[in-house]
Every structure is written in C-alpha cells, then in structure tokens.
PDB file of N, CA and C in Angstrom:
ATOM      1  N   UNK A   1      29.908  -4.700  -6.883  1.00  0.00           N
ATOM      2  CA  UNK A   1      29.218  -4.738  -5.607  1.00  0.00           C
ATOM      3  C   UNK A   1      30.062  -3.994  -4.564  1.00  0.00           C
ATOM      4  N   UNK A   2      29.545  -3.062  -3.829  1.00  0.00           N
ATOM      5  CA  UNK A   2      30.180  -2.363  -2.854  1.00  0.00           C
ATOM      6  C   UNK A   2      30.032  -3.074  -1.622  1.00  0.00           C
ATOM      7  N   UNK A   3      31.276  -3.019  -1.043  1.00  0.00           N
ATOM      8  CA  UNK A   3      31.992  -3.456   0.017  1.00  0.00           C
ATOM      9  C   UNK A   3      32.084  -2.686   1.336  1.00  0.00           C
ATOM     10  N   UNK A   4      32.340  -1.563   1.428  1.00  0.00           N
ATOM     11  CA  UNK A   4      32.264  -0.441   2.184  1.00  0.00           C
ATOM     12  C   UNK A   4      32.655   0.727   1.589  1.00  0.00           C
ATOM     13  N   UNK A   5      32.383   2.002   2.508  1.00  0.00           N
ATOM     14  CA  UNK A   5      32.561   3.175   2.388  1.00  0.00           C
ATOM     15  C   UNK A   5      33.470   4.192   3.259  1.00  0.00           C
ATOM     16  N   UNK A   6      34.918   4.483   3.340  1.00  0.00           N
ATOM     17  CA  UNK A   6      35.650   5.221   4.228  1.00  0.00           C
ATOM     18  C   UNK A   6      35.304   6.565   3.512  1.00  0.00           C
ATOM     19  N   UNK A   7      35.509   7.328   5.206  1.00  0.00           N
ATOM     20  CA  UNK A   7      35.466   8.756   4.925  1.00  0.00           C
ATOM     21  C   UNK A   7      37.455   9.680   4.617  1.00  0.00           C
ATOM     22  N   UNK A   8      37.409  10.083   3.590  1.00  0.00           N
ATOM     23  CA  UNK A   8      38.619  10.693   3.003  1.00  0.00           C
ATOM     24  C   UNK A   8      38.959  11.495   4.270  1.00  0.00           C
ATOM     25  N   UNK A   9      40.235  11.692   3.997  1.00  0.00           N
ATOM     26  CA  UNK A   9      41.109  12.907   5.603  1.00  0.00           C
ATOM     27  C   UNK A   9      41.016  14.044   4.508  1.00  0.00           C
ATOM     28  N   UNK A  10      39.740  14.615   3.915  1.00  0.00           N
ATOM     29  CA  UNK A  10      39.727  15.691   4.058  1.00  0.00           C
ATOM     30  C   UNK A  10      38.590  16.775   4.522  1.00  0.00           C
ATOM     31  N   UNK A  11      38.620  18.195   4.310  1.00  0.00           N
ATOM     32  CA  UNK A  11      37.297  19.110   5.021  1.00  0.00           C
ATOM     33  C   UNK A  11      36.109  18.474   4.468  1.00  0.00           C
ATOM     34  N   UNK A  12      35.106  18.804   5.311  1.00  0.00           N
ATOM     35  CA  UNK A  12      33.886  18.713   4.897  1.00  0.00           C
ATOM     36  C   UNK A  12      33.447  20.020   4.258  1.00  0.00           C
ATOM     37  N   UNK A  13      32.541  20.197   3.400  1.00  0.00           N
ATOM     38  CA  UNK A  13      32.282  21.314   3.124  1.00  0.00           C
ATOM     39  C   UNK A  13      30.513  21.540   3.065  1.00  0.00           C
ATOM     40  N   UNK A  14      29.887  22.887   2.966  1.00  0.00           N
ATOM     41  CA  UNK A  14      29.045  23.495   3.585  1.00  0.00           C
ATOM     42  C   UNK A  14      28.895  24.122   2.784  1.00  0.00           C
ATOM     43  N   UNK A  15      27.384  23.990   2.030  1.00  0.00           N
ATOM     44  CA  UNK A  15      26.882  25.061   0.664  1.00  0.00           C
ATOM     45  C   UNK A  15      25.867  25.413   2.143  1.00  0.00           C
ATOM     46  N   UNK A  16      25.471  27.126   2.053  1.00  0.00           N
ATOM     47  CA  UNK A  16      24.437  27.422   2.887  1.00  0.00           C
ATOM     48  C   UNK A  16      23.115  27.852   1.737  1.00  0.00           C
ATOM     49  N   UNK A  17      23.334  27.830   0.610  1.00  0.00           N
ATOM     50  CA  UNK A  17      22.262  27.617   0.006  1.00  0.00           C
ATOM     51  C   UNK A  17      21.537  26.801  -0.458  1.00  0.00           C
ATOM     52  N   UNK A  18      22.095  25.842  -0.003  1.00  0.00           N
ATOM     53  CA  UNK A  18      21.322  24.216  -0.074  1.00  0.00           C
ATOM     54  C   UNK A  18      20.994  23.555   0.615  1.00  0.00           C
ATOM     55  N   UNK A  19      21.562  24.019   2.263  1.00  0.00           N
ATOM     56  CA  UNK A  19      21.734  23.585   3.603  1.00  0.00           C
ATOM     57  C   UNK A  19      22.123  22.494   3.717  1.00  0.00           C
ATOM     58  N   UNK A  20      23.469  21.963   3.128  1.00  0.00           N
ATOM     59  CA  UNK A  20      24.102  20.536   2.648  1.00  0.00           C
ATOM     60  C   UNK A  20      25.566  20.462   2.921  1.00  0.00           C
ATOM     61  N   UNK A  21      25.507  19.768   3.575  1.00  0.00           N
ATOM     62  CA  UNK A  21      27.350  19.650   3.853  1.00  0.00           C
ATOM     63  C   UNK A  21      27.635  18.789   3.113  1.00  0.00           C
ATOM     64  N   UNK A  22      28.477  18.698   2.471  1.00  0.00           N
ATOM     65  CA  UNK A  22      29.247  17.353   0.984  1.00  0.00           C
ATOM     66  C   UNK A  22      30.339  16.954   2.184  1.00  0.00           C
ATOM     67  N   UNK A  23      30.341  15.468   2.537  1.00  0.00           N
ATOM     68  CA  UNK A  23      31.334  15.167   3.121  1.00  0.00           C
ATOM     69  C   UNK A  23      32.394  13.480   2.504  1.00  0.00           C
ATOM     70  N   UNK A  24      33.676  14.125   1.564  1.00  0.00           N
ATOM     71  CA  UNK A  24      34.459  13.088   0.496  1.00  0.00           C
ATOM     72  C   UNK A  24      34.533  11.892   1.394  1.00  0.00           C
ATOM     73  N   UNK A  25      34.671  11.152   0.614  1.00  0.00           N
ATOM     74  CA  UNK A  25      34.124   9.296   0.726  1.00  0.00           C
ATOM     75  C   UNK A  25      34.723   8.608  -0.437  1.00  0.00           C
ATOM     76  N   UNK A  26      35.327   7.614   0.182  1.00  0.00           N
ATOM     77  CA  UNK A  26      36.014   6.206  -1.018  1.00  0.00           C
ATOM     78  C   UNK A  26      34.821   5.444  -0.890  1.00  0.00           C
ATOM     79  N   UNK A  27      34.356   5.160  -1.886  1.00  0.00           N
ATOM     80  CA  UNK A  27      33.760   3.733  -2.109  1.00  0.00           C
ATOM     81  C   UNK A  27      34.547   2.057  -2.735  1.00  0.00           C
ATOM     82  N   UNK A  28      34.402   1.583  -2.167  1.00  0.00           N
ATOM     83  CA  UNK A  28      35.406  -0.039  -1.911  1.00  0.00           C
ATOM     84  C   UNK A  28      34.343  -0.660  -2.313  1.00  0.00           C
ATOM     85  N   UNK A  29      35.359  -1.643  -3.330  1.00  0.00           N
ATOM     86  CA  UNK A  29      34.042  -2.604  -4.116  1.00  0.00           C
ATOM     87  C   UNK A  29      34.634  -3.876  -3.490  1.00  0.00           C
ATOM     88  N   UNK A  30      34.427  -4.744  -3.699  1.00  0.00           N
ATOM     89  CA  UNK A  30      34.577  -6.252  -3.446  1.00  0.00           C
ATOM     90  C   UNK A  30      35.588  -6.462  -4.249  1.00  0.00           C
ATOM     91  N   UNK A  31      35.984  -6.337  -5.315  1.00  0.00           N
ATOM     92  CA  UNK A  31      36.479  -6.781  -6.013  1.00  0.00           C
ATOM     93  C   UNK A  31      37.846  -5.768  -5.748  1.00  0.00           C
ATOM     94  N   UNK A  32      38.120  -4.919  -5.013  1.00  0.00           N
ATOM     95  CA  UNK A  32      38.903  -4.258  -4.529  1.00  0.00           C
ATOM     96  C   UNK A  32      39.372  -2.830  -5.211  1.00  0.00           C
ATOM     97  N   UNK A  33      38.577  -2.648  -6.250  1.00  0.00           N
ATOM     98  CA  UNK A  33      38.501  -1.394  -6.886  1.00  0.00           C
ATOM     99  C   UNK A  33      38.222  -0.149  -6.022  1.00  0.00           C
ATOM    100  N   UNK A  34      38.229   1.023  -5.826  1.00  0.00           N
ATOM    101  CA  UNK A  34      37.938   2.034  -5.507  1.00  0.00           C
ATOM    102  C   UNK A  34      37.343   3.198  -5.870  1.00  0.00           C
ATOM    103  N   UNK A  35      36.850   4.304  -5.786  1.00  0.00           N
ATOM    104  CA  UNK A  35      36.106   5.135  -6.612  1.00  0.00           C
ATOM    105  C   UNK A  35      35.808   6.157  -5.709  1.00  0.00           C
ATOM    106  N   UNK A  36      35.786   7.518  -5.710  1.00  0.00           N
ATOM    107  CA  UNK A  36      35.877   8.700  -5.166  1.00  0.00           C
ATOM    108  C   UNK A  36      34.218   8.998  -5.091  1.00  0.00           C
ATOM    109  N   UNK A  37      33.923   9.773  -3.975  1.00  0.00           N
ATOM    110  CA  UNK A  37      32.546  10.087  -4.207  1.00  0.00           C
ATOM    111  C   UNK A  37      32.203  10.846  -3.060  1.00  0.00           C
ATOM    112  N   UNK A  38      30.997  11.478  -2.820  1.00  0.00           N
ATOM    113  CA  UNK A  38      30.400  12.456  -1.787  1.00  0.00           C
ATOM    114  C   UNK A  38      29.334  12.275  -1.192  1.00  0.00           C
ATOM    115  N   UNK A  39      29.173  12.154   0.142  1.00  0.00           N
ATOM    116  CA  UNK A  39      28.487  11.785   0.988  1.00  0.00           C
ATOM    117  C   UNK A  39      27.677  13.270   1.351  1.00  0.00           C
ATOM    118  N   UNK A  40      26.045  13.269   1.201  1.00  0.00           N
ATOM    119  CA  UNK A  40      25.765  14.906   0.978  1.00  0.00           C
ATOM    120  C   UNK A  40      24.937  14.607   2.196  1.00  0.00           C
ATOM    121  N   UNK A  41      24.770  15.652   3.512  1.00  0.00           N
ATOM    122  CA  UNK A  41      23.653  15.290   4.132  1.00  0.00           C
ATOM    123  C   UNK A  41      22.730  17.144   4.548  1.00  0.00           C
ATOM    124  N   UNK A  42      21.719  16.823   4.576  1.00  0.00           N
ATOM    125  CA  UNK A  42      20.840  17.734   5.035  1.00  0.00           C
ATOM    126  C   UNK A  42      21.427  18.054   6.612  1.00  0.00           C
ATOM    127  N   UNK A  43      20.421  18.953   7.014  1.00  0.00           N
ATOM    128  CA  UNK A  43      21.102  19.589   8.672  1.00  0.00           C
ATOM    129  C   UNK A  43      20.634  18.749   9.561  1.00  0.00           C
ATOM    130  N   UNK A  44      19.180  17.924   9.567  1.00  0.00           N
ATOM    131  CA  UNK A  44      19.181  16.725  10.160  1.00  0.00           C
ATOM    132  C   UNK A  44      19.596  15.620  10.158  1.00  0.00           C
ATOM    133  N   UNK A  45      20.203  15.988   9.132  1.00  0.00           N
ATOM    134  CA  UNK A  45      21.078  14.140   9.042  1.00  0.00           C
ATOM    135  C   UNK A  45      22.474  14.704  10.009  1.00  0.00           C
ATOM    136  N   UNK A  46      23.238  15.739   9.309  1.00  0.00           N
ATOM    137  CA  UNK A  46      24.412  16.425  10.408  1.00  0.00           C
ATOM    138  C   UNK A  46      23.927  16.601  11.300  1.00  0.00           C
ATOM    139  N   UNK A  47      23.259  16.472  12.251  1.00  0.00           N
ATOM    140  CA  UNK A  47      22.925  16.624  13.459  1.00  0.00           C
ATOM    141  C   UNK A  47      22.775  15.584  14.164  1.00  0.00           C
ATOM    142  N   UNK A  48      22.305  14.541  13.383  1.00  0.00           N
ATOM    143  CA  UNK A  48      22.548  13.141  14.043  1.00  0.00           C
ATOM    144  C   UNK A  48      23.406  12.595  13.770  1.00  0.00           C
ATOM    145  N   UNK A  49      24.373  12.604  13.034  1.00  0.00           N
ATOM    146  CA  UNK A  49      25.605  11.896  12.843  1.00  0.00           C
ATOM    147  C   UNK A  49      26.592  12.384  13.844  1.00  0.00           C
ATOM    148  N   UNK A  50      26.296  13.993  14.215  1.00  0.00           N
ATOM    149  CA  UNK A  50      27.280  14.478  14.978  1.00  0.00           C
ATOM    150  C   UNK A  50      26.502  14.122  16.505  1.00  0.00           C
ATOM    151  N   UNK A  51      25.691  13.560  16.907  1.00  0.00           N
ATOM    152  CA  UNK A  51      25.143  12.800  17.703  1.00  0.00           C
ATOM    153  C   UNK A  51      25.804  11.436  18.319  1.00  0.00           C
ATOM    154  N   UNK A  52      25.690  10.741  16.841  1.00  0.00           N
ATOM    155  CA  UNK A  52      26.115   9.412  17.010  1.00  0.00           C
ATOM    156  C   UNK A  52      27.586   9.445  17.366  1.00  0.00           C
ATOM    157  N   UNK A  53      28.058  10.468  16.895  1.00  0.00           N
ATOM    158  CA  UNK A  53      29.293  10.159  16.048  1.00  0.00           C
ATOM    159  C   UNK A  53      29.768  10.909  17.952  1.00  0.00           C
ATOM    160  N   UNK A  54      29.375  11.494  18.913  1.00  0.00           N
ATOM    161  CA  UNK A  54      30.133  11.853  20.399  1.00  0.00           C
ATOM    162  C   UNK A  54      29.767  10.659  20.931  1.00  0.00           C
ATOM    163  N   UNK A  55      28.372  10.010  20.715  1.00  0.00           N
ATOM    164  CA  UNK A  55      28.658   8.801  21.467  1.00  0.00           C
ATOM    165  C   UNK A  55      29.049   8.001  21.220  1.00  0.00           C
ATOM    166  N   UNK A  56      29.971   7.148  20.046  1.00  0.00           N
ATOM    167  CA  UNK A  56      30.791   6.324  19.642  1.00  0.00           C
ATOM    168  C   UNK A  56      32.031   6.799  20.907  1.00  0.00           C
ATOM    169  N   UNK A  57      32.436   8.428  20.324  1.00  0.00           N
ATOM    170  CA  UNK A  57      33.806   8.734  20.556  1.00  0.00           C
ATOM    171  C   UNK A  57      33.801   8.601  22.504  1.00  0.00           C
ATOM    172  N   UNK A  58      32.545   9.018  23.211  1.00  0.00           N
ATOM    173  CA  UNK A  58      32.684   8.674  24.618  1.00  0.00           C
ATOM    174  C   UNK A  58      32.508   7.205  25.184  1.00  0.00           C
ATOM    175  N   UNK A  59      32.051   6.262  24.139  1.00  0.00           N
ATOM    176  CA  UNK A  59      32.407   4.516  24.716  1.00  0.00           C
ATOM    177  C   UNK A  59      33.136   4.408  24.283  1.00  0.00           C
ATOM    178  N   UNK A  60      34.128   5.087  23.305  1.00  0.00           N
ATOM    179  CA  UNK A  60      35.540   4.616  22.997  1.00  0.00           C
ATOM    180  C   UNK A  60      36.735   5.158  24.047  1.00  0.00           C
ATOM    181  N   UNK A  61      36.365   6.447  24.617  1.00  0.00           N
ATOM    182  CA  UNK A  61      36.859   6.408  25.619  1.00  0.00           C
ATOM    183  C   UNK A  61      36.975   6.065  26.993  1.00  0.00           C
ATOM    184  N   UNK A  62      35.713   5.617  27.356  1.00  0.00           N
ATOM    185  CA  UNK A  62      35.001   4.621  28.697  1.00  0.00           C
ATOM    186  C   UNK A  62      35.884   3.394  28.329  1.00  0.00           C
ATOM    187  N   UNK A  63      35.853   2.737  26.503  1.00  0.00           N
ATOM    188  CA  UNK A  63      36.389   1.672  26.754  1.00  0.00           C
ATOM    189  C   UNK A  63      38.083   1.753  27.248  1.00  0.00           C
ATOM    190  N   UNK A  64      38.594   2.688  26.883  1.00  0.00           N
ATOM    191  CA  UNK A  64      39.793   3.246  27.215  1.00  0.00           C
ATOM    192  C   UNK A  64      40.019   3.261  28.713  1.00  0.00           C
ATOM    193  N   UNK A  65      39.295   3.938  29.133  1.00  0.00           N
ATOM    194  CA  UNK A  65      39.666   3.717  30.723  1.00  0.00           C
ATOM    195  C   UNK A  65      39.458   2.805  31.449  1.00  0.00           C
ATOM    196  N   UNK A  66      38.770   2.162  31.200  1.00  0.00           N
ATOM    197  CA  UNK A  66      37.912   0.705  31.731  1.00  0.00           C
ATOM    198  C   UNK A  66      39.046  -0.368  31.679  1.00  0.00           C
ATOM    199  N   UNK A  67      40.275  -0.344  30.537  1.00  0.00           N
ATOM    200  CA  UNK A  67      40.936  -1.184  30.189  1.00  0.00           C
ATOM    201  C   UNK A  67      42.160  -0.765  31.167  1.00  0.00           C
ATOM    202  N   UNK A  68      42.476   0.484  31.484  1.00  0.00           N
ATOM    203  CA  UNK A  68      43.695   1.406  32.114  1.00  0.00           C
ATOM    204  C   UNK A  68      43.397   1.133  33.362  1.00  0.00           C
ATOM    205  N   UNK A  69      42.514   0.645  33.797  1.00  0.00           N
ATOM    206  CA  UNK A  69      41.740   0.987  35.095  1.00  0.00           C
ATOM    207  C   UNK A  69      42.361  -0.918  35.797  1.00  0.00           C
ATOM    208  N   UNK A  70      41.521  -1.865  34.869  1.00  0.00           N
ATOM    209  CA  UNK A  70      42.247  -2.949  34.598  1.00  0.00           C
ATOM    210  C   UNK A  70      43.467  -3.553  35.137  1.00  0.00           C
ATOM    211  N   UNK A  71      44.407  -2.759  34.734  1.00  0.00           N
ATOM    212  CA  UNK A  71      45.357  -2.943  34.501  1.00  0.00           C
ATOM    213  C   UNK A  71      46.504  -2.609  35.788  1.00  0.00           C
ATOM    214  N   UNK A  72      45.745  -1.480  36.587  1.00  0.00           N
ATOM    215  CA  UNK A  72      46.052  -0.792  37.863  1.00  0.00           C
ATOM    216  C   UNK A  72      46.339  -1.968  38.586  1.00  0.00           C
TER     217      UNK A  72
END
C-alpha cells in the first residue's frame, strides 16, 4: 500500500514528440519500502501544476513575511 510520493532532486525531462514531460518520483509504501518511478504529465497537466505549484510558493512566502513582520 502506498504511502506517499516525493519528487527526486533531479531534471525533469521533455519528449516533444509526445508532448510529455517525465518528472522522477520515489514511491513510499507503508511498510517503508521504496521504489523509483515517473510521474508523466501532458502540457495541461504542466501548466497547472506550474500554476499551483507559484501559488503554494507565494503563501509560503506571505507566510514568511507575515511571521517577520510579527516579530518587528
């Protein structure tokens, strides 16, 4: 049973004849095993992840200042 999924520290990569970016991924089982694997997405899926993925990174920095601010 899978547990979660981290994304590997390495490139993503980009077939343009498939219009598919392969982006490496651990899969984590419960049982604490591990297993290598590829996360493939179409150009609409990369487009919303790289969506989601600025507005995570700008409430992570709001939460950042919000806390600095705080602290003044």
């Amino acid at each position: 049973m899978i547990s979660h999924v981290t994304i590997d520290q390495r490139d993503i990569a980009y077939d343009p004849r498939a219009q598919q970016a392969a982006l490496p991924v651990t899969i984590h089982d419960r049982d604490g095993a591990t297993r290598p694997s590829v996360l493939v997405m179409d150009p609409g899926q990369m487009e919303l992840y790289a969506i989601q993925l600025e507005q995570a990174i700008a409430k992570r920095q709001a939460s950042r200042e919000s806390v600095v601010g705080e602290r003044r």
